[in-house]
ModelCIF file with pLDDT and N, C-alpha, C, O atoms, coordinates in Angstrom:
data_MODEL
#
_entry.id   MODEL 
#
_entity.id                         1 
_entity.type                       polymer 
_entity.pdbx_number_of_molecules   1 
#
_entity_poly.entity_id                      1 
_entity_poly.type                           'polypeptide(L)' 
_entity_poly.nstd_linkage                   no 
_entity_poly.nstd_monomer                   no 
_entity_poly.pdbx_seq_one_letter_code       
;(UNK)(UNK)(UNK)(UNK)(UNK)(UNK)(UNK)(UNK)(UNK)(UNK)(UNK)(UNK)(UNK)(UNK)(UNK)(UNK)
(UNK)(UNK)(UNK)(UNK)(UNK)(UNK)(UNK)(UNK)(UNK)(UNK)(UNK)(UNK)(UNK)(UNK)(UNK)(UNK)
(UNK)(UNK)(UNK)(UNK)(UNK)(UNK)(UNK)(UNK)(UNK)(UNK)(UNK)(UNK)
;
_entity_poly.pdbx_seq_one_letter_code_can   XXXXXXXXXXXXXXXXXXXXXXXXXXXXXXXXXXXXXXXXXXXX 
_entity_poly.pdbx_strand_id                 A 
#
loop_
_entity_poly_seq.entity_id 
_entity_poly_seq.num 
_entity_poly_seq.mon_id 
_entity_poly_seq.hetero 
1 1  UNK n 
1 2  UNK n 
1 3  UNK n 
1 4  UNK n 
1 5  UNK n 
1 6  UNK n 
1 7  UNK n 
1 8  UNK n 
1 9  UNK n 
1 10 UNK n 
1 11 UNK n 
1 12 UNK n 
1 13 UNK n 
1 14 UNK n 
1 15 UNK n 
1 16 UNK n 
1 17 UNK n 
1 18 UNK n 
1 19 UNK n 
1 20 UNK n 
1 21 UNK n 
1 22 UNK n 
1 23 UNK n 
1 24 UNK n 
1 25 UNK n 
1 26 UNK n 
1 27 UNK n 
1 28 UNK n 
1 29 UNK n 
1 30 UNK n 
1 31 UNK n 
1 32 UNK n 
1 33 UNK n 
1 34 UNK n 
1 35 UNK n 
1 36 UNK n 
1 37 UNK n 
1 38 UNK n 
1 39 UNK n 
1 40 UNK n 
1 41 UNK n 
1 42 UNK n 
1 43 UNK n 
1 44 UNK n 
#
_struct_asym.id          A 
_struct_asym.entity_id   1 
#
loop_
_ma_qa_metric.id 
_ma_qa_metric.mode 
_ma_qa_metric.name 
_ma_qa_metric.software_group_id 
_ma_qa_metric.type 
1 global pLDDT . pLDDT 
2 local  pLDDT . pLDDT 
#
_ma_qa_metric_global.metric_id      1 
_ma_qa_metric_global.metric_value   92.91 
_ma_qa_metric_global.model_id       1 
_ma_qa_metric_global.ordinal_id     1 
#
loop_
_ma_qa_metric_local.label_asym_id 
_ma_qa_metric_local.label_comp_id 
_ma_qa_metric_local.label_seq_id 
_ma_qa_metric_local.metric_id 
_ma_qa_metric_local.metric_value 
_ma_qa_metric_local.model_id 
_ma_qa_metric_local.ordinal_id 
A UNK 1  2 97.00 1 1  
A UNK 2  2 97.00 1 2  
A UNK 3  2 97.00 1 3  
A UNK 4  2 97.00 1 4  
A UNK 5  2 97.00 1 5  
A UNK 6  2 97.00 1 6  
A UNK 7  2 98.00 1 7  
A UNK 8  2 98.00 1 8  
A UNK 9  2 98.00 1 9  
A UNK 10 2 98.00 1 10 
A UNK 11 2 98.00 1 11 
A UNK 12 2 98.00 1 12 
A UNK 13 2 98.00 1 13 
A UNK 14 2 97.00 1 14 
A UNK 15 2 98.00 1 15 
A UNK 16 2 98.00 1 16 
A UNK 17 2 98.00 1 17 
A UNK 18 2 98.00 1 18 
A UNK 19 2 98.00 1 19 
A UNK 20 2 98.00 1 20 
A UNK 21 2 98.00 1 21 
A UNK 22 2 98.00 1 22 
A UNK 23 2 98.00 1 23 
A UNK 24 2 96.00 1 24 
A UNK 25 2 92.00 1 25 
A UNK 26 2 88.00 1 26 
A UNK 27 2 84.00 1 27 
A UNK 28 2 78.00 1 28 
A UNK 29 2 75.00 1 29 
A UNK 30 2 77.00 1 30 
A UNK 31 2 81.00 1 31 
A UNK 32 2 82.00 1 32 
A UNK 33 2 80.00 1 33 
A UNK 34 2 84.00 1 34 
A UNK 35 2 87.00 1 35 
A UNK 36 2 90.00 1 36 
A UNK 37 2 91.00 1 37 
A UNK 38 2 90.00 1 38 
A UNK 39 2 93.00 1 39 
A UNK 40 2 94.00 1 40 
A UNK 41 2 93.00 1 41 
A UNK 42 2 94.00 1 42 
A UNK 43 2 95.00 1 43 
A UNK 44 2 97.00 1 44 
#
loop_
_atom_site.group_PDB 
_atom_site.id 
_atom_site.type_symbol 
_atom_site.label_atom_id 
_atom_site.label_alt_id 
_atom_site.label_comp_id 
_atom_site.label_asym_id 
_atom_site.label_entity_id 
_atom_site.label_seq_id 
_atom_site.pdbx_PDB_ins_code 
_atom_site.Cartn_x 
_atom_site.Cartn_y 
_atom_site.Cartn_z 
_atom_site.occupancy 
_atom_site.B_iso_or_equiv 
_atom_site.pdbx_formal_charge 
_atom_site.auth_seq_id 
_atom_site.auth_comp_id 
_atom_site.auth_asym_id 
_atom_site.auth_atom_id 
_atom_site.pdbx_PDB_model_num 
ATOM 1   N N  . UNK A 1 1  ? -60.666 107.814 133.285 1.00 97.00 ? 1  UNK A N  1 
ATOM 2   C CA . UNK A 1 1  ? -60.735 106.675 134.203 1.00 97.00 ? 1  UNK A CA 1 
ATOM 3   C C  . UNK A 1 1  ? -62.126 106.072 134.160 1.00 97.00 ? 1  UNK A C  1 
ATOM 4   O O  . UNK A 1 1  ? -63.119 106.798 134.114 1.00 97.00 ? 1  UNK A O  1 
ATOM 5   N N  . UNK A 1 2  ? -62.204 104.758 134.175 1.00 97.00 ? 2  UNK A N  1 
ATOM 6   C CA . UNK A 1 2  ? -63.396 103.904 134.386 1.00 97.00 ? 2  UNK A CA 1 
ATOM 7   C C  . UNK A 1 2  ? -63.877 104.414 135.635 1.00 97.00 ? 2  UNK A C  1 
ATOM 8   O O  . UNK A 1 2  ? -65.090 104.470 135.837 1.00 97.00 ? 2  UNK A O  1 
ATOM 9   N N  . UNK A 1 3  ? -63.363 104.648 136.167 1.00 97.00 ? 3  UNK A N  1 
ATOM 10  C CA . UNK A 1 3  ? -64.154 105.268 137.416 1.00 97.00 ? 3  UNK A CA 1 
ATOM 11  C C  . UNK A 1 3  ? -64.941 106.724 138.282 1.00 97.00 ? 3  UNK A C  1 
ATOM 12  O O  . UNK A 1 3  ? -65.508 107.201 139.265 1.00 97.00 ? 3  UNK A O  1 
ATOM 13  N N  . UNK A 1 4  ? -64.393 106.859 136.957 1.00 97.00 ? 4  UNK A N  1 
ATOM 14  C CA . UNK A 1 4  ? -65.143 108.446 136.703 1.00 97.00 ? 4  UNK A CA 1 
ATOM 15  C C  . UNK A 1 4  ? -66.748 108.329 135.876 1.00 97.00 ? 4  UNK A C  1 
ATOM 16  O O  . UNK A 1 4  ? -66.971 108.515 134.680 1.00 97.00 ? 4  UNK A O  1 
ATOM 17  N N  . UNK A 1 5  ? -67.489 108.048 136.702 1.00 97.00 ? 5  UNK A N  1 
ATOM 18  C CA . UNK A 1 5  ? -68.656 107.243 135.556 1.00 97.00 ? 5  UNK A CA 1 
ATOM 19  C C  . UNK A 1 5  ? -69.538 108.712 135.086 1.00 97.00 ? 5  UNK A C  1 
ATOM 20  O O  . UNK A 1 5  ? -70.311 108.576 134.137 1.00 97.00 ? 5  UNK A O  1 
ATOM 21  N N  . UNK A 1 6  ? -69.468 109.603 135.502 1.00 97.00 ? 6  UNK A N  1 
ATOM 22  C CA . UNK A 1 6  ? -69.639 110.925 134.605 1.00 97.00 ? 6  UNK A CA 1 
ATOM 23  C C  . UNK A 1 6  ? -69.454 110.976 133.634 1.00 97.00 ? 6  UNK A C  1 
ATOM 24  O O  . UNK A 1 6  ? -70.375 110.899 132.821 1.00 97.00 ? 6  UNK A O  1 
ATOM 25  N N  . UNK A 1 7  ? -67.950 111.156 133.202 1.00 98.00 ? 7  UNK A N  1 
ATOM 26  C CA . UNK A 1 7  ? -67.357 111.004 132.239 1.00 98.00 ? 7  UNK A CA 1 
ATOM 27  C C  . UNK A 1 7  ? -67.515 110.191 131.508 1.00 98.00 ? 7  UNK A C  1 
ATOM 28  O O  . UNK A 1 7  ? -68.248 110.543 130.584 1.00 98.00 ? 7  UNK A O  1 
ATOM 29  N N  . UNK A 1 8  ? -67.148 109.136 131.447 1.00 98.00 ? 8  UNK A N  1 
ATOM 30  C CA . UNK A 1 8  ? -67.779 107.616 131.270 1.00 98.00 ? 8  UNK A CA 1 
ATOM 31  C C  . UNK A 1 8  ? -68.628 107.645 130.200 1.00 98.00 ? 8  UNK A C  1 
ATOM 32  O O  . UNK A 1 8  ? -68.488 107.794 128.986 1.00 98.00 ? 8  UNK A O  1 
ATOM 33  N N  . UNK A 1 9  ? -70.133 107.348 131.432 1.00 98.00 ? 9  UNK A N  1 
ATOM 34  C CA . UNK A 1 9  ? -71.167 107.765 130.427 1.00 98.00 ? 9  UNK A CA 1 
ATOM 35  C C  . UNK A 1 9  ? -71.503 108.860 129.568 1.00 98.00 ? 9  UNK A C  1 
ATOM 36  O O  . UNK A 1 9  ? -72.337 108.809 128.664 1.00 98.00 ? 9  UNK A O  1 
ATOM 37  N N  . UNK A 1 10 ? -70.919 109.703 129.845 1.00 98.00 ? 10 UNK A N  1 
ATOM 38  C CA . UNK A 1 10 ? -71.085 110.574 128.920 1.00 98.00 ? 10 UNK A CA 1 
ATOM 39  C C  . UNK A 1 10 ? -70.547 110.531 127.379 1.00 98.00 ? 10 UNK A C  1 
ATOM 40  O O  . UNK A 1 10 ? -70.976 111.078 126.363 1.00 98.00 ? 10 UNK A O  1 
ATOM 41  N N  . UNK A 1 11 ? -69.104 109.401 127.678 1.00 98.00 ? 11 UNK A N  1 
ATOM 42  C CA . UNK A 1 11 ? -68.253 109.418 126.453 1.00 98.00 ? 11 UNK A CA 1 
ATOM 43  C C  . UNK A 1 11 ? -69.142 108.233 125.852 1.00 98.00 ? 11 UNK A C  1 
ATOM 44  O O  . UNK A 1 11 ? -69.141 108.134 124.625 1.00 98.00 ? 11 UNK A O  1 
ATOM 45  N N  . UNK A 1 12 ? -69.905 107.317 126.600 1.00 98.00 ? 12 UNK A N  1 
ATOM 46  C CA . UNK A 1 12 ? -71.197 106.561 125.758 1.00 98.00 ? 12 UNK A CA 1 
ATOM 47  C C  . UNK A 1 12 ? -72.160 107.187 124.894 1.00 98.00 ? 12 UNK A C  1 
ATOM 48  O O  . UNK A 1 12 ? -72.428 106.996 123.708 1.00 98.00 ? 12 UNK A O  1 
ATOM 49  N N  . UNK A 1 13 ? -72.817 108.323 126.128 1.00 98.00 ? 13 UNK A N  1 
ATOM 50  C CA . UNK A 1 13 ? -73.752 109.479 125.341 1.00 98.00 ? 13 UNK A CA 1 
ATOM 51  C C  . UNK A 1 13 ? -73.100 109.728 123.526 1.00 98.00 ? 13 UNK A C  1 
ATOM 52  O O  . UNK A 1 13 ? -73.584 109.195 122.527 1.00 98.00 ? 13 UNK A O  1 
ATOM 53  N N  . UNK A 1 14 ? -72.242 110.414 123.557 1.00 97.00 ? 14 UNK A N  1 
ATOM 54  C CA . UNK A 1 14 ? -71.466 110.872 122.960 1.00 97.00 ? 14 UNK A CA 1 
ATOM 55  C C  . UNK A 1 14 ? -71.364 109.904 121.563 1.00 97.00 ? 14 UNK A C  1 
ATOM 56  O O  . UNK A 1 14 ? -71.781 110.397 120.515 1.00 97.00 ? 14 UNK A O  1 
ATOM 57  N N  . UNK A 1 15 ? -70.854 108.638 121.554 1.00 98.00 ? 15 UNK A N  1 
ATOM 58  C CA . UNK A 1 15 ? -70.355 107.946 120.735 1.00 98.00 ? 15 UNK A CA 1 
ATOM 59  C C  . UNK A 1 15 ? -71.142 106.776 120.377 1.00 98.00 ? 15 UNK A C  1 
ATOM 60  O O  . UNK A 1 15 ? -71.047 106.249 119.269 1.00 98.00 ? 15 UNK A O  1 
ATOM 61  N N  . UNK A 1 16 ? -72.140 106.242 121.559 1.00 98.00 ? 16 UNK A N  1 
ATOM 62  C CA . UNK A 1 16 ? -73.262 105.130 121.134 1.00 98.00 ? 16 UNK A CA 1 
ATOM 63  C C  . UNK A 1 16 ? -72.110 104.189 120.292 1.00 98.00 ? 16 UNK A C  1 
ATOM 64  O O  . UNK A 1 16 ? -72.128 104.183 119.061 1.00 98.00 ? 16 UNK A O  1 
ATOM 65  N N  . UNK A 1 17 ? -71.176 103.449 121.010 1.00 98.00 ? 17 UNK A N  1 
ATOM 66  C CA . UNK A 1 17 ? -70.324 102.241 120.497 1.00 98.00 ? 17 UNK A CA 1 
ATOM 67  C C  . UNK A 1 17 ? -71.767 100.829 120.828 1.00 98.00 ? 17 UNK A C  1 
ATOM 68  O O  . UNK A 1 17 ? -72.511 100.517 121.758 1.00 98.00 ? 17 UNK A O  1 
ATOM 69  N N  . UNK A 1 18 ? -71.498 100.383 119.470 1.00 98.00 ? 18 UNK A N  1 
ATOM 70  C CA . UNK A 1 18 ? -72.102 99.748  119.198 1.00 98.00 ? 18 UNK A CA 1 
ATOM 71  C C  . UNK A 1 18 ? -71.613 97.973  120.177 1.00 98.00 ? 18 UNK A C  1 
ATOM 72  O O  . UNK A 1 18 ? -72.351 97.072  120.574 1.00 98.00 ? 18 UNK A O  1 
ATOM 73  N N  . UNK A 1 19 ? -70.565 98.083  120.226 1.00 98.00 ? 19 UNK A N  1 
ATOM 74  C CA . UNK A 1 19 ? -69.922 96.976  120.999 1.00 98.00 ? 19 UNK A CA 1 
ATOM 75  C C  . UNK A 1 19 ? -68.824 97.605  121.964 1.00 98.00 ? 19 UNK A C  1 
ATOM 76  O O  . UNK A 1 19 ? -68.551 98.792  121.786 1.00 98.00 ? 19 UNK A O  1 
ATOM 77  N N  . UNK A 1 20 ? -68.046 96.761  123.170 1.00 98.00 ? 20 UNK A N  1 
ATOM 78  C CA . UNK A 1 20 ? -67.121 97.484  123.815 1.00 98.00 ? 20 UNK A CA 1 
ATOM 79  C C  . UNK A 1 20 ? -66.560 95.766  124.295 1.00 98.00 ? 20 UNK A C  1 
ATOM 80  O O  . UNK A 1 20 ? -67.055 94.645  124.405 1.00 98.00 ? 20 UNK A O  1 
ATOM 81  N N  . UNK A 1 21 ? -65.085 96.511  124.492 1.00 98.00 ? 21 UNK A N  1 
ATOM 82  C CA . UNK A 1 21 ? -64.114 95.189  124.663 1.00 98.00 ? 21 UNK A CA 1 
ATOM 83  C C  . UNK A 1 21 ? -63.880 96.025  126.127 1.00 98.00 ? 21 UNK A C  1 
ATOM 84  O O  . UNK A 1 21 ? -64.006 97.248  126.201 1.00 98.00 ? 21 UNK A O  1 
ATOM 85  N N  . UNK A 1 22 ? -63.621 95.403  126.954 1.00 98.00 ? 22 UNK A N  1 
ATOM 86  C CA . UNK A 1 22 ? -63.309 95.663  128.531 1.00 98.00 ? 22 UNK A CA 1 
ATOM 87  C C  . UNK A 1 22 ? -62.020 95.530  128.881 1.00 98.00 ? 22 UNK A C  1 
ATOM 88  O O  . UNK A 1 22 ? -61.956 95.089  130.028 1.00 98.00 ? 22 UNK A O  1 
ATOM 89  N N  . UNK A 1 23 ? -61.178 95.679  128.499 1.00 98.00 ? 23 UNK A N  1 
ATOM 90  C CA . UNK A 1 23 ? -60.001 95.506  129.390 1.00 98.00 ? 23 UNK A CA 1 
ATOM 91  C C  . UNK A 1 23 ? -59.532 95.867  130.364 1.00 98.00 ? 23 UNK A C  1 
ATOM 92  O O  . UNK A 1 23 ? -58.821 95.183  131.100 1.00 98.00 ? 23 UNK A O  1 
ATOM 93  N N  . UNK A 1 24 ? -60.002 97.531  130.610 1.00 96.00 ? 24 UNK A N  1 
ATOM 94  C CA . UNK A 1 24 ? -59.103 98.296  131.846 1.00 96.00 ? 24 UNK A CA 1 
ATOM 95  C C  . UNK A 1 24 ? -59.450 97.657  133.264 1.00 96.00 ? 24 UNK A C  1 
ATOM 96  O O  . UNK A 1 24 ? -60.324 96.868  133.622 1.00 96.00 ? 24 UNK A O  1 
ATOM 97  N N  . UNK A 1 25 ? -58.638 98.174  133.785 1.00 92.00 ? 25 UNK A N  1 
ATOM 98  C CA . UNK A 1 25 ? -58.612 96.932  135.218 1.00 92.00 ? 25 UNK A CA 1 
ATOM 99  C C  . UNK A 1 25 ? -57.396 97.176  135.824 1.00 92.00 ? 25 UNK A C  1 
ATOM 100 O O  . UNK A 1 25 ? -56.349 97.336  135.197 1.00 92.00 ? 25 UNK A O  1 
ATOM 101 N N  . UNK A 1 26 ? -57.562 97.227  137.688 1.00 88.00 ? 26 UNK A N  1 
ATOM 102 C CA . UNK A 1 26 ? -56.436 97.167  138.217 1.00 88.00 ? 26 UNK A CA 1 
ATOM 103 C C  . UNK A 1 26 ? -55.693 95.794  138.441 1.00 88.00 ? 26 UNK A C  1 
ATOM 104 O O  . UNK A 1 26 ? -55.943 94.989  139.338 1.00 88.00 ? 26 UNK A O  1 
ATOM 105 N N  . UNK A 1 27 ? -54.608 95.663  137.334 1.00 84.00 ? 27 UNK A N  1 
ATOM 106 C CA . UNK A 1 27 ? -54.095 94.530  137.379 1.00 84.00 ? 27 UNK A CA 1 
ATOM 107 C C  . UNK A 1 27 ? -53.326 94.167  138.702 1.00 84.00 ? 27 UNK A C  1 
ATOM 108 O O  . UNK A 1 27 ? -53.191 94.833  139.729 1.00 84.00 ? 27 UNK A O  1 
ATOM 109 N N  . UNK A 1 28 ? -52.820 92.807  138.346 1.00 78.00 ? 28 UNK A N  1 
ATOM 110 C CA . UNK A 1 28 ? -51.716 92.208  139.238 1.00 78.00 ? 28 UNK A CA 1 
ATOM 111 C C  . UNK A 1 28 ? -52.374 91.799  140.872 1.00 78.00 ? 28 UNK A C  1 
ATOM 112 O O  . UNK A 1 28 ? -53.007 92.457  141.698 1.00 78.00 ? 28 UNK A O  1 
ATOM 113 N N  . UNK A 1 29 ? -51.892 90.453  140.839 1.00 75.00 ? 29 UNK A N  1 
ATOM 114 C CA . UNK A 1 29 ? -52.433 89.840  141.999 1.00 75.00 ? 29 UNK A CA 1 
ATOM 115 C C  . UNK A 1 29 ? -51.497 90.122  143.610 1.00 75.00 ? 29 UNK A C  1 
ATOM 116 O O  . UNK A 1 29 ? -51.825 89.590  144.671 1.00 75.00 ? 29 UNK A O  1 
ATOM 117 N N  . UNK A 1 30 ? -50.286 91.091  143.435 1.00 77.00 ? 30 UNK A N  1 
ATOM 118 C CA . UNK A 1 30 ? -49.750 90.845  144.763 1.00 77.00 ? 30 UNK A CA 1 
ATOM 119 C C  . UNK A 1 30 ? -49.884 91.581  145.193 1.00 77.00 ? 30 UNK A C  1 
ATOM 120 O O  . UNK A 1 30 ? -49.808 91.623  146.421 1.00 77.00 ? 30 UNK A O  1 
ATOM 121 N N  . UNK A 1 31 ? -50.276 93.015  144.174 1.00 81.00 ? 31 UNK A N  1 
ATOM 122 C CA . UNK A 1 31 ? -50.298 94.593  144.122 1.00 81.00 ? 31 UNK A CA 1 
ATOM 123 C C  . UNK A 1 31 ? -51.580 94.423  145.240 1.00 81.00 ? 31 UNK A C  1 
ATOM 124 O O  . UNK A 1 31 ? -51.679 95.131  146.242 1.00 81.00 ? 31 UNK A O  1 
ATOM 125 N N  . UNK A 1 32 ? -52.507 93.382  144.881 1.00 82.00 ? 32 UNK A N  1 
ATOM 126 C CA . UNK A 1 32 ? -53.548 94.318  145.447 1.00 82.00 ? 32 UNK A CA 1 
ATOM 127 C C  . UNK A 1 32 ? -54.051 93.445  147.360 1.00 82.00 ? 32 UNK A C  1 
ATOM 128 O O  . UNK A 1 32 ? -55.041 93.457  148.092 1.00 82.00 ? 32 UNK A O  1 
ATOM 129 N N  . UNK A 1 33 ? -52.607 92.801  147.392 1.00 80.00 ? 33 UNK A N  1 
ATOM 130 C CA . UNK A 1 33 ? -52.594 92.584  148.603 1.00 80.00 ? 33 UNK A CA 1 
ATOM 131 C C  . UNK A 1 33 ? -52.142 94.389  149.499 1.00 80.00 ? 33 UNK A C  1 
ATOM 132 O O  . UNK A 1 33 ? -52.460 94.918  150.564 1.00 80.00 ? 33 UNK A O  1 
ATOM 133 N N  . UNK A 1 34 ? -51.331 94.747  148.394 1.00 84.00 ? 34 UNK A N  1 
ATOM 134 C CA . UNK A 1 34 ? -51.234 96.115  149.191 1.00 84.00 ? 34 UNK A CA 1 
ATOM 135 C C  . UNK A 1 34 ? -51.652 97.560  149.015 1.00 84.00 ? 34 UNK A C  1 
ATOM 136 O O  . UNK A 1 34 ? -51.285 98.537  149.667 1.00 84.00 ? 34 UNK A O  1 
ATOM 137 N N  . UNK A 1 35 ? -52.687 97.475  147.766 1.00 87.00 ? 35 UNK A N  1 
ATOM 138 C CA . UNK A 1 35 ? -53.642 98.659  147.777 1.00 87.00 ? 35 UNK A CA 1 
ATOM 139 C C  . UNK A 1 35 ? -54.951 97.976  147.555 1.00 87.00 ? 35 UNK A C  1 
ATOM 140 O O  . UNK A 1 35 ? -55.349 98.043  146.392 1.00 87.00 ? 35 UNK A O  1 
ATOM 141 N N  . UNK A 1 36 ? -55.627 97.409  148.302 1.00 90.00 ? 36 UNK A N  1 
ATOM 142 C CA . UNK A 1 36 ? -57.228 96.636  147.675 1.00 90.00 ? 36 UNK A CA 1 
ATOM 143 C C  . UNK A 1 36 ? -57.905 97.482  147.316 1.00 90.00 ? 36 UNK A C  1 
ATOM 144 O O  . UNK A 1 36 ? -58.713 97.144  146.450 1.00 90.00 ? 36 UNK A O  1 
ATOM 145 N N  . UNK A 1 37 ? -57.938 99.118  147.817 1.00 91.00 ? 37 UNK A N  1 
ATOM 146 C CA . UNK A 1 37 ? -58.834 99.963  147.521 1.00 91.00 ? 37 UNK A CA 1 
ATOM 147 C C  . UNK A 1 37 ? -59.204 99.843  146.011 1.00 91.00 ? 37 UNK A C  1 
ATOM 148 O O  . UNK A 1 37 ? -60.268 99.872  145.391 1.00 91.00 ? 37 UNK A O  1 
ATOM 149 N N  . UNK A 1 38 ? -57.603 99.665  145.597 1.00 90.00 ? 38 UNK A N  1 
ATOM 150 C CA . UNK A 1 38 ? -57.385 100.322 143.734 1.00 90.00 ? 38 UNK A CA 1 
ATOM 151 C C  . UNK A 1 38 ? -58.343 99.549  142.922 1.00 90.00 ? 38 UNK A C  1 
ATOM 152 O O  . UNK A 1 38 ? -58.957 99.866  141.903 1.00 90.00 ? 38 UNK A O  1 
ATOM 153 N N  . UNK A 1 39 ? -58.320 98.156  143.803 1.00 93.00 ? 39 UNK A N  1 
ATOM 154 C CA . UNK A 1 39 ? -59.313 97.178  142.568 1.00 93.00 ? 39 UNK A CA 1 
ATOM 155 C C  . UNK A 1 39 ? -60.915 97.266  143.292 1.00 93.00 ? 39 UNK A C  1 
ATOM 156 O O  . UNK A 1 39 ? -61.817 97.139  142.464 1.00 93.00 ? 39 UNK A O  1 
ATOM 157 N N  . UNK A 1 40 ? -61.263 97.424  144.418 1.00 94.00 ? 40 UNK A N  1 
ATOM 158 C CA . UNK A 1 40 ? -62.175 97.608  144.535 1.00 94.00 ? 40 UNK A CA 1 
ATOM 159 C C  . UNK A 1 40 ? -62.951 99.210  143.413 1.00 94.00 ? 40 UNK A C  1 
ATOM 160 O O  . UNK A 1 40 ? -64.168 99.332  143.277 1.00 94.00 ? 40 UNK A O  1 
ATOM 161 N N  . UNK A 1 41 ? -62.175 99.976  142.925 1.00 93.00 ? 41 UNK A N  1 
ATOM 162 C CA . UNK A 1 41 ? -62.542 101.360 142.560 1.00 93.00 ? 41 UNK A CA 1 
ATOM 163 C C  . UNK A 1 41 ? -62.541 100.639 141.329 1.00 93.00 ? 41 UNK A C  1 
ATOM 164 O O  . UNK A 1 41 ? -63.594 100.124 140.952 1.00 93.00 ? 41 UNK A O  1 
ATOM 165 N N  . UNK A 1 42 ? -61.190 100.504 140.452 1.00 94.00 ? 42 UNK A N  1 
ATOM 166 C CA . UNK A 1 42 ? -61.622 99.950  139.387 1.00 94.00 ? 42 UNK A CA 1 
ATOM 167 C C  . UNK A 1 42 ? -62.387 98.799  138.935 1.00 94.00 ? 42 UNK A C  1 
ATOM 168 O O  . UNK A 1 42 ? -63.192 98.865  138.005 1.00 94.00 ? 42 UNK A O  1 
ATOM 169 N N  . UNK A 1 43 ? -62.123 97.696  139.626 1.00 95.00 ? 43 UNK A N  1 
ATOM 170 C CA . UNK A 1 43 ? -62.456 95.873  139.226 1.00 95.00 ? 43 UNK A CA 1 
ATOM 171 C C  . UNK A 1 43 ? -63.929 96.458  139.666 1.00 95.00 ? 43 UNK A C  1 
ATOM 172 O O  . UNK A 1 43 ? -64.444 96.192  138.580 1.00 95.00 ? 43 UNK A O  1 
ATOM 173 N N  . UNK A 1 44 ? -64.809 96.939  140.271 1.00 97.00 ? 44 UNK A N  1 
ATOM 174 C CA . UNK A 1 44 ? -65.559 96.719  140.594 1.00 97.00 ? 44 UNK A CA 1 
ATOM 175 C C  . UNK A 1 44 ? -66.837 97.945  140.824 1.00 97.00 ? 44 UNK A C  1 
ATOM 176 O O  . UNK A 1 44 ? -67.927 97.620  141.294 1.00 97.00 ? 44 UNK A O  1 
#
């Protein structure tokens, strides 16, 4: 999880990617009328 930034960075440590494409993300706009937490943890 992106939100495990332990992990995370560590899998940076680890691999030194020279570039990174971003996609992960708590999608969907109606969803997060009814969990905001989820995108606040991930989106942000």
């Amino acid at each position: 999880s992106i939100e495990d930034g332990e992990g995370l960075l560590g899998l940076f440590a680890e691999e030194r990617p020279r570039a990174v494409v971003h996609l992960a993300a708590q999608a969907g706009v109606r969803y997060s009328l009814e969990n905001p937490a989820a995108y606040i943890q991930s989106n942000l």
